[in-house]
Protein backbone atom coordinates (compact mmCIF):
# COMPACT_ATOMS: atom_id res chain seq x y z
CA UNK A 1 13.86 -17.27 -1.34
CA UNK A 2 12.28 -13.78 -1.02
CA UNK A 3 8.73 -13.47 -2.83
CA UNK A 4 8.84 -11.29 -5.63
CA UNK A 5 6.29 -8.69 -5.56
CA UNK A 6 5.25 -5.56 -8.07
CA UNK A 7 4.73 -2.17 -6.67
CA UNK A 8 2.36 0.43 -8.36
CA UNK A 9 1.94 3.82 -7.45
CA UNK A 10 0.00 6.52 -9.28
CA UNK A 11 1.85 9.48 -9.48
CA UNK A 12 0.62 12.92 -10.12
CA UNK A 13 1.95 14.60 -13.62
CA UNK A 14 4.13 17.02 -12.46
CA UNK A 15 6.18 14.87 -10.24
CA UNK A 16 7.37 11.91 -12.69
CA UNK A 17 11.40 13.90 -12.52
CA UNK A 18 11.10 14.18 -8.50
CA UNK A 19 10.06 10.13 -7.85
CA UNK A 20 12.73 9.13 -10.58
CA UNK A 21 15.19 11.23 -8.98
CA UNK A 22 14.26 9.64 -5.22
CA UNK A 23 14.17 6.10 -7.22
CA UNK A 24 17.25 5.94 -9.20
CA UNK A 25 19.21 5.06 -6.10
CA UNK A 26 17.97 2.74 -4.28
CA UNK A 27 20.11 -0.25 -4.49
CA UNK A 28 17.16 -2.47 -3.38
CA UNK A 29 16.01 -2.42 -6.80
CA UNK A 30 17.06 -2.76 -10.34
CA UNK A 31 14.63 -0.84 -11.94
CA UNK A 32 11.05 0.17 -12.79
CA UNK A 33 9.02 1.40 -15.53
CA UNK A 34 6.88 4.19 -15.97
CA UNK A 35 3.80 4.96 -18.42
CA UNK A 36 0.94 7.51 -18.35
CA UNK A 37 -2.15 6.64 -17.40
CA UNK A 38 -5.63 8.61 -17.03
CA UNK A 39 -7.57 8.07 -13.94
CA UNK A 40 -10.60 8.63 -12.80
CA UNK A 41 -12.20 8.86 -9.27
CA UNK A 42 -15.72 10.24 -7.95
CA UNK A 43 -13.81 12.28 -4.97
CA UNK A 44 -12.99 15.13 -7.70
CA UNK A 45 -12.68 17.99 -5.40
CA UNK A 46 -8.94 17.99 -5.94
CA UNK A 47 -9.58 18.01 -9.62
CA UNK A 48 -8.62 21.83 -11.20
CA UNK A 49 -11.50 22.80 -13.52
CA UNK A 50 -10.16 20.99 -16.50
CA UNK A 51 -10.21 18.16 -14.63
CA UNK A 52 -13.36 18.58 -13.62
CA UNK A 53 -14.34 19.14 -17.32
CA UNK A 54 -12.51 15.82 -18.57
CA UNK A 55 -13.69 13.71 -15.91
CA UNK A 56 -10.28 12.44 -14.49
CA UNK A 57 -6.94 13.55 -14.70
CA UNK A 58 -3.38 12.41 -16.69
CA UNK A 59 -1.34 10.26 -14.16
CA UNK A 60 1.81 8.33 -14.14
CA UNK A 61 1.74 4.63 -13.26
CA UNK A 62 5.23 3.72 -11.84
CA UNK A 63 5.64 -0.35 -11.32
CA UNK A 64 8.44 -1.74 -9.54
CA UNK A 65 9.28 -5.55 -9.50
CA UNK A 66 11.02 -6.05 -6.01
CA UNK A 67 11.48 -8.81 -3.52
CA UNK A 68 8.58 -8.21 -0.71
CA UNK A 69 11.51 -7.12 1.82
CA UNK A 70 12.19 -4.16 -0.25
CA UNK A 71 8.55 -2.81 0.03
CA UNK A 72 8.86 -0.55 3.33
CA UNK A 73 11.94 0.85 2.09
CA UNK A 74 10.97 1.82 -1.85
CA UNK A 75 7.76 3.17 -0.11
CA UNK A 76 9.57 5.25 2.38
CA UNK A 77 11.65 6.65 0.14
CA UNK A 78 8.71 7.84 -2.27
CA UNK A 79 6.89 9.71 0.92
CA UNK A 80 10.09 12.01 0.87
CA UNK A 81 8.46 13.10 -2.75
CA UNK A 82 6.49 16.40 -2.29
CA UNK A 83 2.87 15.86 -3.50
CA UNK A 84 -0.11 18.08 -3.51
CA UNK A 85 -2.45 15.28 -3.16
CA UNK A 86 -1.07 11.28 -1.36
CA UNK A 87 0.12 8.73 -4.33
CA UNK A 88 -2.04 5.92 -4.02
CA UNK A 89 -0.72 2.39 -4.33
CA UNK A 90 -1.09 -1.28 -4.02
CA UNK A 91 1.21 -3.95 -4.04
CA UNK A 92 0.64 -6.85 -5.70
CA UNK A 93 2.35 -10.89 -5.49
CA UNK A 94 3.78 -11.76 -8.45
CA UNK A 95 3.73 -15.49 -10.06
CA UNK A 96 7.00 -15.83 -12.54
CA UNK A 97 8.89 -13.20 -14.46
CA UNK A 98 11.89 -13.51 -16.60
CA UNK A 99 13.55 -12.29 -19.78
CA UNK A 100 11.89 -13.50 -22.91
């Protein structure tokens, strides 16, 4: 049986429609979720002034539960997404899931 792994990617603001749009069909997964985050880095020359100002900027964290063979393709598919700055991401194993 495939490992099941969980996919996060940081997405800027702005693009949340455009990676749910290159998500939705992909038939290698069922779903994912999405929820805004704030993040914070000490490379903030890509930060706008109110950035700057705040310290960190509003993000979206996307995870996606998929088995590991799925990876290359979900992450292809999000590097047809047109971003000003690269989403960064990790994948990560994951031990048990289920419906509660």
């Amino acid at each position: 049986m495939p490992e099941t792994v969980n996919l996060t990617v940081y997405v800027e603001y702005k693009r949340k429609e455009d990676v749910i749009d290159c998500l939705l069909p992909l038939t290698c997964i069922s779903g994912f979720s999405i929820s805004p985050c704030f993040g914070y880095s000490r490379d903030n020359a890509k930060l706008d002034l109110a950035e700057q100002v705040a310290g960190g900027r509003q993000l979206w964290r996307l995870d996606v539960l998929h088995s590991d063979i799925d990876t290359s393709t979900i992450i292809d598919a999000l590097r047809t997404v047109n971003t000003h700055n690269p989403m960064r991401y990790m994948v990560s194993p994951v031990i048990a899931y289920g419906h509660i």
